[in-house]
Protein backbone atom coordinates (compact mmCIF):
# COMPACT_ATOMS: atom_id res chain seq x y z
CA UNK A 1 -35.09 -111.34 41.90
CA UNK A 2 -32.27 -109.35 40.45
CA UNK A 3 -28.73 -109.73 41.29
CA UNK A 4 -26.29 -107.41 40.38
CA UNK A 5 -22.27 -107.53 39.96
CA UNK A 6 -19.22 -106.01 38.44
CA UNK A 7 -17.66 -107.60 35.15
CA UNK A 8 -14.20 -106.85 37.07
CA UNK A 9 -15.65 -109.79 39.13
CA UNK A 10 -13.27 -113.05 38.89
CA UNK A 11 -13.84 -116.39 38.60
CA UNK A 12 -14.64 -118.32 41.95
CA UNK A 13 -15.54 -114.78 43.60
CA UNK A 14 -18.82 -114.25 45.91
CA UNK A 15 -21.21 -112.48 43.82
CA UNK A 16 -24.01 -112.43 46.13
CA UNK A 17 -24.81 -113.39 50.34
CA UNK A 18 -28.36 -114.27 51.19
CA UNK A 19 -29.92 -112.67 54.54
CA UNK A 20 -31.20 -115.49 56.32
CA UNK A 21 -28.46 -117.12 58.86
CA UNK A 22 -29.88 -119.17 60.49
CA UNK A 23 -30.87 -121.82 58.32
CA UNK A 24 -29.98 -125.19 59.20
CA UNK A 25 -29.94 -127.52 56.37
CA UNK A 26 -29.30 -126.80 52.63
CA UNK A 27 -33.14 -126.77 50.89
CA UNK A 28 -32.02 -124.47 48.14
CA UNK A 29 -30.47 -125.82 45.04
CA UNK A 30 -29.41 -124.59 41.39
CA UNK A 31 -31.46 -126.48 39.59
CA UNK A 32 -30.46 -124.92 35.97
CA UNK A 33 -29.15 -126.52 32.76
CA UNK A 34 -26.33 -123.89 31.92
CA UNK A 35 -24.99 -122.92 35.24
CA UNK A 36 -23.19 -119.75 35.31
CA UNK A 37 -22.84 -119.56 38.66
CA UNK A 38 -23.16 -121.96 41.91
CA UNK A 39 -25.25 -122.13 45.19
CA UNK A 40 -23.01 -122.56 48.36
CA UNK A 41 -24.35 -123.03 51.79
CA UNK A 42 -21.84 -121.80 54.46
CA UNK A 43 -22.77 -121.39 58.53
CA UNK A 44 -26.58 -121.07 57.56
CA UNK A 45 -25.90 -118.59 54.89
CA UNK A 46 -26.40 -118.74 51.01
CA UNK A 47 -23.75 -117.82 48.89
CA UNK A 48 -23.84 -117.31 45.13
CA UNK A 49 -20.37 -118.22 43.59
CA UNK A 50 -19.48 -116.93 39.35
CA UNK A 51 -18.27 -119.79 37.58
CA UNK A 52 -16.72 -117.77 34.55
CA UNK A 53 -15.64 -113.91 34.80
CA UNK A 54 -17.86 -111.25 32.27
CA UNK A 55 -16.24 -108.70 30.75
CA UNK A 56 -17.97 -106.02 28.52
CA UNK A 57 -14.94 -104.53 26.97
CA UNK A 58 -13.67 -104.69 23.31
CA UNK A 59 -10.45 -106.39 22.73
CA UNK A 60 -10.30 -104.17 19.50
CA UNK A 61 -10.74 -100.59 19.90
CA UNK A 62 -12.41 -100.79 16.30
CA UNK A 63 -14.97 -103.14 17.79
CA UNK A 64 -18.64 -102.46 18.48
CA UNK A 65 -20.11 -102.93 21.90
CA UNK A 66 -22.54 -105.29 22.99
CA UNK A 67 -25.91 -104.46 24.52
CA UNK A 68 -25.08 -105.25 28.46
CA UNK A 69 -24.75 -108.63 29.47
CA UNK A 70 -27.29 -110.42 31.63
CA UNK A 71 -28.36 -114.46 32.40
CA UNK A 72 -30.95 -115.89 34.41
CA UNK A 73 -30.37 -119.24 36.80
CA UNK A 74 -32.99 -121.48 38.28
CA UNK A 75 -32.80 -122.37 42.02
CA UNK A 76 -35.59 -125.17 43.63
CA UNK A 77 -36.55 -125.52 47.39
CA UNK A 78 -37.00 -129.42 47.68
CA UNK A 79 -39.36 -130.31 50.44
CA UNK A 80 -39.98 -133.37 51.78
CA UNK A 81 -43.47 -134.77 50.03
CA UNK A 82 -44.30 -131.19 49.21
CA UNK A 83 -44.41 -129.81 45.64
CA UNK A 84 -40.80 -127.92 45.22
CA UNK A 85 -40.75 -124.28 45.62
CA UNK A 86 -38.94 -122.73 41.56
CA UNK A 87 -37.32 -118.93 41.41
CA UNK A 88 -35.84 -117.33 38.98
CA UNK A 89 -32.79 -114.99 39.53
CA UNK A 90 -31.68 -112.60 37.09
CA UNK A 91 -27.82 -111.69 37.00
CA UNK A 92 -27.11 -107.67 35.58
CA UNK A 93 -23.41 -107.53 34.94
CA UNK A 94 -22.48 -103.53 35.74
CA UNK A 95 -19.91 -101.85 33.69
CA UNK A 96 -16.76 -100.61 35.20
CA UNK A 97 -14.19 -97.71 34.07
CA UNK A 98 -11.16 -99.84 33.74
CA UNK A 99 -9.26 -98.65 30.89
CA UNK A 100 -7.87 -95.03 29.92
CA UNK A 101 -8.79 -94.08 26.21
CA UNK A 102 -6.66 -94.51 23.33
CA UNK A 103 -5.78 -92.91 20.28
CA UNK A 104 -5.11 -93.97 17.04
CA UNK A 105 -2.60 -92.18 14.82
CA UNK A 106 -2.95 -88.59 14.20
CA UNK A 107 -3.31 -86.74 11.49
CA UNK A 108 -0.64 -84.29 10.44
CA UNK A 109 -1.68 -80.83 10.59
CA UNK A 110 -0.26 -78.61 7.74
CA UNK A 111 -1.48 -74.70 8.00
CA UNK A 112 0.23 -72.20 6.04
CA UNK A 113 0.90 -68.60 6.54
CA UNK A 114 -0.96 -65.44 4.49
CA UNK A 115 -4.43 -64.52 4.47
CA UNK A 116 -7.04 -67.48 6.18
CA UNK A 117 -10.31 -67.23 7.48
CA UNK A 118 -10.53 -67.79 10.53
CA UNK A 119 -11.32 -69.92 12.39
CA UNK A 120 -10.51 -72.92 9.90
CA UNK A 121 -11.92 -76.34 10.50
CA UNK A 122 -9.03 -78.91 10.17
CA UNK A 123 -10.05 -82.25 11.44
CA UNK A 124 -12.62 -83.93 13.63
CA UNK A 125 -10.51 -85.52 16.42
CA UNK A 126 -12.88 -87.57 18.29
CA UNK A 127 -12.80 -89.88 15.45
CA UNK A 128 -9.32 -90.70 16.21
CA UNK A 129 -9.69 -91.45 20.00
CA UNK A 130 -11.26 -94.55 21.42
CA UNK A 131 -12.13 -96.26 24.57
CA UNK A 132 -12.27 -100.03 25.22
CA UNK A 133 -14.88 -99.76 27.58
CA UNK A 134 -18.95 -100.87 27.02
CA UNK A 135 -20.90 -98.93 26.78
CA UNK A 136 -18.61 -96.39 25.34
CA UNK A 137 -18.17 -93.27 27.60
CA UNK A 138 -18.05 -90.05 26.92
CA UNK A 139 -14.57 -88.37 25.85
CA UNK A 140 -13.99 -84.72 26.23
CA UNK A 141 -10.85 -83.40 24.11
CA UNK A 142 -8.63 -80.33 25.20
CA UNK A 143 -5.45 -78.90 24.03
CA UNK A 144 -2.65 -78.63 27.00
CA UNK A 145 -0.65 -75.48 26.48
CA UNK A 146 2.99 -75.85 27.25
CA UNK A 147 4.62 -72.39 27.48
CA UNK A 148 8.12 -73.51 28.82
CA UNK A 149 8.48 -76.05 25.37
CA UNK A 150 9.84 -73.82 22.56
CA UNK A 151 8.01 -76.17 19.57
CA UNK A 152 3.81 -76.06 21.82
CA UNK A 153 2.04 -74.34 19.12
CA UNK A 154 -1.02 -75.36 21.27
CA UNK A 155 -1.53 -71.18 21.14
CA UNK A 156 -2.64 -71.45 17.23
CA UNK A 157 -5.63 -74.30 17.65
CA UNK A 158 -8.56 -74.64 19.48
CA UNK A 159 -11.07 -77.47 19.89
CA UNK A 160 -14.54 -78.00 20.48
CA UNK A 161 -14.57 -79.93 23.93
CA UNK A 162 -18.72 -81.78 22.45
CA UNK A 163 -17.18 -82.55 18.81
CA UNK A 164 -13.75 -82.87 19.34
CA UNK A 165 -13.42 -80.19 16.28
CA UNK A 166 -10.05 -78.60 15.59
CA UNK A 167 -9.37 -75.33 13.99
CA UNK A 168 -6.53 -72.67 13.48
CA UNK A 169 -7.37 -69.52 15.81
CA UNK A 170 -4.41 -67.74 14.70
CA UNK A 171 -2.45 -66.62 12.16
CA UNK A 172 1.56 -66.99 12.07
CA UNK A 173 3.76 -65.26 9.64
CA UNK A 174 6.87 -67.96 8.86
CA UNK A 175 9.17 -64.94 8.71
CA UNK A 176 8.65 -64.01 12.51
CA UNK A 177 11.69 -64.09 15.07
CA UNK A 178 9.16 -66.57 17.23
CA UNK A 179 8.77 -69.06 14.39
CA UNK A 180 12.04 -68.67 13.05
CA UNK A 181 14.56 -68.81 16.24
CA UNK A 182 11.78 -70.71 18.99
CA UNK A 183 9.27 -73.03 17.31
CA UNK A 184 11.53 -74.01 14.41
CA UNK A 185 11.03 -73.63 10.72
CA UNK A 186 9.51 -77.02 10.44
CA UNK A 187 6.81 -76.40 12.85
CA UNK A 188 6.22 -78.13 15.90
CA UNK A 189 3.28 -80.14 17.88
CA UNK A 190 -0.21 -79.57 19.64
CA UNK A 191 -0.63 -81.95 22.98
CA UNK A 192 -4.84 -83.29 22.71
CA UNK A 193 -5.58 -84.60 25.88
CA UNK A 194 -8.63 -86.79 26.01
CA UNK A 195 -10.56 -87.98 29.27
CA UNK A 196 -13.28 -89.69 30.20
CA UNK A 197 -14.13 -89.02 33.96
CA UNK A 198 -11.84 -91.11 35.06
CA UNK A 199 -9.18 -91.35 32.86
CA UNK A 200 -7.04 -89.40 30.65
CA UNK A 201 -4.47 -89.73 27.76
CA UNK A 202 -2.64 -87.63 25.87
CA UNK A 203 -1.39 -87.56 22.07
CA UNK A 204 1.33 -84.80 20.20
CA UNK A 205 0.06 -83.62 17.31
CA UNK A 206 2.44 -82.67 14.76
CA UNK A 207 1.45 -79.02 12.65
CA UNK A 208 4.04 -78.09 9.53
CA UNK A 209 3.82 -74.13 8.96
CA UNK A 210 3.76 -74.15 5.15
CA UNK A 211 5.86 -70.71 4.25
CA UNK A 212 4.59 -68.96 1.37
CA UNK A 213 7.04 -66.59 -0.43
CA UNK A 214 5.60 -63.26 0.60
CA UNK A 215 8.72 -61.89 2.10
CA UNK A 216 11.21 -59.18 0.78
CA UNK A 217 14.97 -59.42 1.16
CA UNK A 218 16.26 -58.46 5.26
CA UNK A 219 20.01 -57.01 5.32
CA UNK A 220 22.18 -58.73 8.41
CA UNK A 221 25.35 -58.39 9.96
CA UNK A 222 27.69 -60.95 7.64
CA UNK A 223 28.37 -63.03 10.52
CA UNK A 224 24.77 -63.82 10.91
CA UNK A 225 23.12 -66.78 9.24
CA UNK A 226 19.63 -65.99 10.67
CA UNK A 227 17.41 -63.11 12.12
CA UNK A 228 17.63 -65.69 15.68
CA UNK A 229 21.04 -63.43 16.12
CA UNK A 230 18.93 -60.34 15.85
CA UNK A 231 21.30 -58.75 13.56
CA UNK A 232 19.09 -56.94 11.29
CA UNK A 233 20.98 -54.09 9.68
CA UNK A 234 18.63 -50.92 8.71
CA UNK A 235 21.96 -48.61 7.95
CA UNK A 236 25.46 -47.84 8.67
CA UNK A 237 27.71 -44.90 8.80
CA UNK A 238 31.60 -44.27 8.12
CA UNK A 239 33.71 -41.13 7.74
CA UNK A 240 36.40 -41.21 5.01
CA UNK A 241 39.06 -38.89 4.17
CA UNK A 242 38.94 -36.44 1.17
CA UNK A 243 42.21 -38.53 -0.14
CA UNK A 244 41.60 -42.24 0.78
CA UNK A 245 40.20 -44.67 -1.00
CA UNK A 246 39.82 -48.78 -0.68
CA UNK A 247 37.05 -50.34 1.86
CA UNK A 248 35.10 -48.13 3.94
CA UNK A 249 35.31 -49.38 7.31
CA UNK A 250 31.76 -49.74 8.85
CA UNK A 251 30.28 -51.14 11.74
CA UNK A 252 29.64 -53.60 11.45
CA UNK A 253 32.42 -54.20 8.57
CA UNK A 254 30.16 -56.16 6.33
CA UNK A 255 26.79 -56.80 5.77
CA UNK A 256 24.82 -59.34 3.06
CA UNK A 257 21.14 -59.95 2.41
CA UNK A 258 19.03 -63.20 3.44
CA UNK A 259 16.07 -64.36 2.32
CA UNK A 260 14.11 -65.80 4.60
CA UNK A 261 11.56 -67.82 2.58
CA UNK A 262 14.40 -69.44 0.67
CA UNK A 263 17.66 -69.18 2.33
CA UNK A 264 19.49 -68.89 -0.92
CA UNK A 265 21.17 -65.60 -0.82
CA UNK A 266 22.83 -66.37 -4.66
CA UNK A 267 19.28 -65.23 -6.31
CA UNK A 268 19.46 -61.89 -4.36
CA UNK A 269 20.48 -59.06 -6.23
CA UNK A 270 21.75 -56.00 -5.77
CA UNK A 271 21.37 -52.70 -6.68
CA UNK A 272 23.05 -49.45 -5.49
CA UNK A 273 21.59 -45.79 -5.14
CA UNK A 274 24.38 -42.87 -4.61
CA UNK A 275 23.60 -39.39 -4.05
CA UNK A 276 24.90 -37.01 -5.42
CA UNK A 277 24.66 -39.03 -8.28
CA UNK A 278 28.15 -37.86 -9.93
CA UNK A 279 30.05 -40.25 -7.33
CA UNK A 280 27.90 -43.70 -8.73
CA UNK A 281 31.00 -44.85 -10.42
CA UNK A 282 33.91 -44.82 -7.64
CA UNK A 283 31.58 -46.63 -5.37
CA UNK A 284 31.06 -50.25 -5.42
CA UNK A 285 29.68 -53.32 -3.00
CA UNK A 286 32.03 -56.32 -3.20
CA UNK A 287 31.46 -59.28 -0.98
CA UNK A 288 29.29 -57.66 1.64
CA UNK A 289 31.71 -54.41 2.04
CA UNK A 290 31.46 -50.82 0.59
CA UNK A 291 34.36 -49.90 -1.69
CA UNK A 292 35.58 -46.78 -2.82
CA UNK A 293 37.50 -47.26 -5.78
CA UNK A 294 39.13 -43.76 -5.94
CA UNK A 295 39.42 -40.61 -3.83
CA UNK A 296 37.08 -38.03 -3.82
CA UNK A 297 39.80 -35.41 -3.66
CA UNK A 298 41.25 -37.47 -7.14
CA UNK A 299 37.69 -37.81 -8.42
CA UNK A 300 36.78 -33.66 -8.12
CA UNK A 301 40.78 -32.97 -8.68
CA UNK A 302 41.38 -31.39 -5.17
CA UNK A 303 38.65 -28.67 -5.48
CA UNK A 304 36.36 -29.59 -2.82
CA UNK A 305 36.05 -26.79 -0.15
CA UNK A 306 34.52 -28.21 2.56
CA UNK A 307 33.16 -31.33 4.32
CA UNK A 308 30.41 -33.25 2.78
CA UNK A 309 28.09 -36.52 3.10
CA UNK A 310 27.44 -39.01 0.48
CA UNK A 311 24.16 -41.21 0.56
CA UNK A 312 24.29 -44.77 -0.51
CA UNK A 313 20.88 -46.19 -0.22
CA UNK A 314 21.44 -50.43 -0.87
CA UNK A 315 18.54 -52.43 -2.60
CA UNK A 316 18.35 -56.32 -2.36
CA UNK A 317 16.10 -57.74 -4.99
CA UNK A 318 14.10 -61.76 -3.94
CA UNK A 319 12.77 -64.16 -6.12
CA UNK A 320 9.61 -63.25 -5.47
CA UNK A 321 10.50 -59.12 -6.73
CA UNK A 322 10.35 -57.64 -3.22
CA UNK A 323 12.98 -55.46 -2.30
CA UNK A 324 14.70 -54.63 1.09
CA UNK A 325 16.74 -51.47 1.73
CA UNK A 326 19.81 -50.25 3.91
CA UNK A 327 21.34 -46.84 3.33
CA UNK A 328 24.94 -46.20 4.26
CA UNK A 329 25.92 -42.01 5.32
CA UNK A 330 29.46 -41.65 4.41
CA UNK A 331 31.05 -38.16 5.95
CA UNK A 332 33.79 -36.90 3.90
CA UNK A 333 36.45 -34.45 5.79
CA UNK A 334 39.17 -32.70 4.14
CA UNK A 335 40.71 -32.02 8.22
CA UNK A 336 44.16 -33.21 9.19
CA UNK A 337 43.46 -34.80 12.77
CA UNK A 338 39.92 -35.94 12.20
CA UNK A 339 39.51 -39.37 13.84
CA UNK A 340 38.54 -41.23 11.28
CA UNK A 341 39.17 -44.74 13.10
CA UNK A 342 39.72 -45.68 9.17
CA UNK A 343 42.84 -48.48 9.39
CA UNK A 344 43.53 -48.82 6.16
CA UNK A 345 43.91 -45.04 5.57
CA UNK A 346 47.81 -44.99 3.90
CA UNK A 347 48.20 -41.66 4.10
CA UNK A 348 48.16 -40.19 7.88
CA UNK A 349 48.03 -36.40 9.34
CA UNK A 350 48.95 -35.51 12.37
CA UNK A 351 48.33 -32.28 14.71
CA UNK A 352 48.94 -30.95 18.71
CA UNK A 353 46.25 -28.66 19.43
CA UNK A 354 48.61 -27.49 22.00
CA UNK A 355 51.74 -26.47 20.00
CA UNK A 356 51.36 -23.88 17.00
CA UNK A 357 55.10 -24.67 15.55
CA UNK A 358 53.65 -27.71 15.01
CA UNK A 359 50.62 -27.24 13.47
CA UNK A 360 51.85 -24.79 11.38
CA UNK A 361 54.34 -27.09 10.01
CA UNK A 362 51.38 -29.51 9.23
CA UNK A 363 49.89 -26.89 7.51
CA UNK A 364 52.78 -25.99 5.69
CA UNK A 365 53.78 -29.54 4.62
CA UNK A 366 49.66 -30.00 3.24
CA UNK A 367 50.52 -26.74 0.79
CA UNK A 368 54.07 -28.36 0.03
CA UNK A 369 52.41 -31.88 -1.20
CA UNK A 370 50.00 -31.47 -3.25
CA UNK A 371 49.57 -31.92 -6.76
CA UNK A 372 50.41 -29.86 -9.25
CA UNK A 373 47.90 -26.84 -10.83
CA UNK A 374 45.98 -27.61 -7.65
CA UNK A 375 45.07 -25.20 -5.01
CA UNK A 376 45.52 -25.50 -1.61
CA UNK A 377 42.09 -25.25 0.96
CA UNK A 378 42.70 -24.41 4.23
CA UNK A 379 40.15 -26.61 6.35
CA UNK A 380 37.29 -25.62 8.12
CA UNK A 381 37.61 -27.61 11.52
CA UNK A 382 34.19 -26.26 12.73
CA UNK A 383 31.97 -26.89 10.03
CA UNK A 384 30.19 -30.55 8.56
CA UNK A 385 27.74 -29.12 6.26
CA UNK A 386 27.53 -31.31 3.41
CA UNK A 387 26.76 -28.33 0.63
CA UNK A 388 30.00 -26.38 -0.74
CA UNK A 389 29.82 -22.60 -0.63
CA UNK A 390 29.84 -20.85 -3.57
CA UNK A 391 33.52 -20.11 -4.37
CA UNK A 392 33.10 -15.98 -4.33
CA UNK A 393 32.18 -16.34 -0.25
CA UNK A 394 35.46 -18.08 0.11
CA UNK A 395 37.59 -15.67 -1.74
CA UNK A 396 37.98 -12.99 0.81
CA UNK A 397 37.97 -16.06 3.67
CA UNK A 398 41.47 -17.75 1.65
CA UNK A 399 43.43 -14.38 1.45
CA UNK A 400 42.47 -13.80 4.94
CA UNK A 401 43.67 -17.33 6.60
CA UNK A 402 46.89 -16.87 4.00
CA UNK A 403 48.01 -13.44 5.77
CA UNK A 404 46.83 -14.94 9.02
CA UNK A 405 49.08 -17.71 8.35
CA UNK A 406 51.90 -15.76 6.99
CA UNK A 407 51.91 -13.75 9.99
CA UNK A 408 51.63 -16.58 12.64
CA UNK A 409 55.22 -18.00 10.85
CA UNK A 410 57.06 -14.35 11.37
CA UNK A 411 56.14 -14.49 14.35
CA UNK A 412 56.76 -17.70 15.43
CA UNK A 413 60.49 -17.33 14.36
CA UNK A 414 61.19 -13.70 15.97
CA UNK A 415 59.97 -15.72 19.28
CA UNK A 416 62.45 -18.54 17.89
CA UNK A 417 64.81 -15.62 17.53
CA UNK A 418 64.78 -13.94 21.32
CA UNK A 419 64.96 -17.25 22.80
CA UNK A 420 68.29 -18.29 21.18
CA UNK A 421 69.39 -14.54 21.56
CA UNK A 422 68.30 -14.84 25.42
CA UNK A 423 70.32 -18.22 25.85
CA UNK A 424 73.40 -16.74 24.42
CA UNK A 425 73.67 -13.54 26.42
CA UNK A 426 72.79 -15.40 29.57
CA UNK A 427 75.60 -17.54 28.80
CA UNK A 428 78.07 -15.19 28.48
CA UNK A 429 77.45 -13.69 31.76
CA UNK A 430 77.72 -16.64 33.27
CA UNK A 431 81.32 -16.62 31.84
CA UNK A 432 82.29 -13.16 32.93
CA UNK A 433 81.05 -13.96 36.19
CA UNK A 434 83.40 -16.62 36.75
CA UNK A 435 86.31 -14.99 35.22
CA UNK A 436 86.17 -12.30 37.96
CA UNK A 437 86.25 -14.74 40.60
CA UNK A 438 89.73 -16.22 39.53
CA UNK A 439 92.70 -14.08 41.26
CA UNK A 440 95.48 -12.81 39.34
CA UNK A 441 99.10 -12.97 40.18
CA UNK A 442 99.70 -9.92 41.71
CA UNK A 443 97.02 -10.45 44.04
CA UNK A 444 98.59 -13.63 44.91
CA UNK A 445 102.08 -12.77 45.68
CA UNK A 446 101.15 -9.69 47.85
CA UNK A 447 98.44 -11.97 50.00
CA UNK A 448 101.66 -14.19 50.35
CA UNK A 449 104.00 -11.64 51.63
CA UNK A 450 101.51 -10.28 53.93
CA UNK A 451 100.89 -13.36 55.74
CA UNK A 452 105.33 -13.80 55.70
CA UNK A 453 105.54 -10.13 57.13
CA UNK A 454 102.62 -11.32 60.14
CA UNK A 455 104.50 -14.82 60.29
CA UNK A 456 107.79 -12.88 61.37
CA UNK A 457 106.57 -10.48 63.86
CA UNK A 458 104.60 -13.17 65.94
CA UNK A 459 108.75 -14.92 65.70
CA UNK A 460 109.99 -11.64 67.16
């Protein structure tokens, strides 16, 4: 006979009811030497009661199972001067699912960025989960993906659910905006879960990206510590005036190199490439802003004929010998009223599109200042090519904007001329008119005896 019972089963609890009921004496007894268990008689029923509680699990997760527990008791039917009637009952303690599995302490995961086969075997997990339970069940492992926690890098790992095998899926690249600005430079964590049917658990996982210096130089707005800002700067533009010089106002005003593998932007160097190549020595880069240390119009002494564009192509030298690039167009104009937006421009020029007196006085003030033996260039408001005209296509053009100009100044003062002439004459009418409306004395008196000779004949 088998009886059968949980290990969660306590002390003192009912293990096992007999059928019969109707019994009306006790002729049963447990007639063993090591009693386990005890034979109660209650209302004509037998009842088998456990003395001590079984339990199958490990108290150390390190532990080894034992093979399932199971006793055997004696019970004897004593009848009176018959032999007595001997069975043998064999308890089976079940296992129960009681307790979740456990984990012991993870390995860190370090993967590093560049060229890996994939996938890459890192570690067998199921080694490092355990279950107190005996028999030992079965744990399947699983990765939970967290999309809403900026440091999951569940996305990069797999794992066998029958070994409990994890590898790298993926490659990362410790320079991306994702890694940098979301997950963190110094990595983040995988979430195993592991279950048993009943039960689960969960342990983090912590991966290190290992950065390998692979990356050239990125150029940045100078307020930005970090490509998280999305600042990358690719190139910038200004316009300058043919007679300034100082710092080229840019947008943004300054710009510096990072490094992203080492964050140490003192071993970046820098390099500059100017085209044409006859202007490499007025142009510098001083703490993350263009300079132009003299004036084109000074540098070329005032014989530059039209507008032009100067390249300045930056290069930012790592440690590691990569280079990055940004290239700076800077539009030079020789045009009084050209909005340059430059601030620190000292020397200013003004114009009214709508009044020719005075932008003929502008014009006439350029060909009063400037320097001696040089040659004044009437500018060519329409045109931003960046090539000068040879000088014999401009000859006939400069005599005929001098006559032009010449001719615009006679006649701006005859018109000066017939307005002040206009003013006077209309002035002196004006006077004449009201001279003649004054009366003179003669007028008066004889107005005066006229109304006397009336004022005596109405007396009469």
């Amino acid at each position: 006979m088998y009886v059968y019972f949980n290990e969660t089963a306590a002390s003192g609890s009912v293990i096992f009811v007999s059928n019969e009921t109707k019994a009306i004496r006790k002729e049963w007894s447990l007639s063993s030497y090591d009693p386990r268990v005890a034979l109660t008689f209650v209302k004509g029923t037998y009842q088998v009661v456990l003395l001590s509680a079984v339990d199958l699990d490990v108290a150390n997760l390190g532990d080894i199972c034992s093979p399932p527990e199971q006793f055997v008791q004696r019970i004897t039917c004593y009848r009176n001067g018959q032999d007595p009637i001997i069975h043998w009952i064999t308890f089976q303690v079940q296992p129960v699912n009681e307790n979740p599995p456990e984990a012991d302490t993870l390995p860190e995961i370090r993967i590093s960025e560049g060229n890996v086969s994939l996938p890459l075997f890192l570690y067998p997990l199921l080694d490092y989960f355990k279950d107190r339970d005996c028999p030992k069940e079965r744990l399947v492992l699983s990765i939970s993906k967290n999309s809403r926690n900026k440091k999951d890098v569940g996305e990069y790992f797999m794992i066998n659910s029958s070994t409990g095998f994890l590898s790298q899926v993926k490659h990362f690249d410790y320079e991306d905006t994702e890694i940098q600005c979301n997950l963190g430079k110094g990595g983040g964590f995988v979430k195993i879960i592991a279950e048993d049917g009943l039960y689960k658990t969960s342990k983090s996982l912590s991966v290190t990206f290992i950065n390998i210096d692979d990356a050239p130089p990125v150029f940045v707005n100078s307020d930005c510590s970090t490509v998280c800002y999305k600042c990358p700067i690719l190139s910038l533009s200004a316009i300058v005036h043919f007679t300034y010089h100082g710092p080229i106002l840019t947008n943004p005003p300054g710009i510096k190199a990072i490094d992203l593998d080492t964050e140490q932007s003192n071993i970046i160097d820098y390099n500059l490439d100017i085209y044409p190549t006859k202007y490499k020595d007025i142009i510098r880069f001083e703490d993350g802003r263009f300079v132009l240390l003299q004036s084109f119009a000074n540098f070329s002494e005032y014989k530059k004929e039209s507008d032009f564009t100067v390249i300045v192509t930056i290069q930012a030298t790592g440690s590691n010998g990569q280079t990055g690039n940004c290239t700076l167009l800077i539009r030079v104009v020789d045009t009084p009223g050209t909005a340059l937006k430059q601030t620190t421009i000292t020397k200013k020029f003004e114009t009214t599109p709508t009044t020719t007196s005075n932008t003929l006085f502008t014009k006439l003030q350029e060909m009063t200042s400037l320097p001696t033996g040089s040659t004044y260039t009437p500018s060519n408001t329409t045109s931003d090519r960046a090539i000068k005209k040879p000088k014999s296509s401009h000859a006939t053009s400069d005599s005929t904007k001098d006559i032009v100009i010449i001719v615009l100044a006679v006649v701006v003062g005859l018109l000066i001329s017939a307005c002040i002439i206009h003013t006077v004459c209309r002035i002196r009418n004006q006077k004449t008119k009201s001279d003649n409306k004054v009366p003179s004395y003669e007028e008066v008196k004889r107005n005066n005896d006229t109304k006397e000779n009336e004022y005596a004949t109405i007396q009469n």
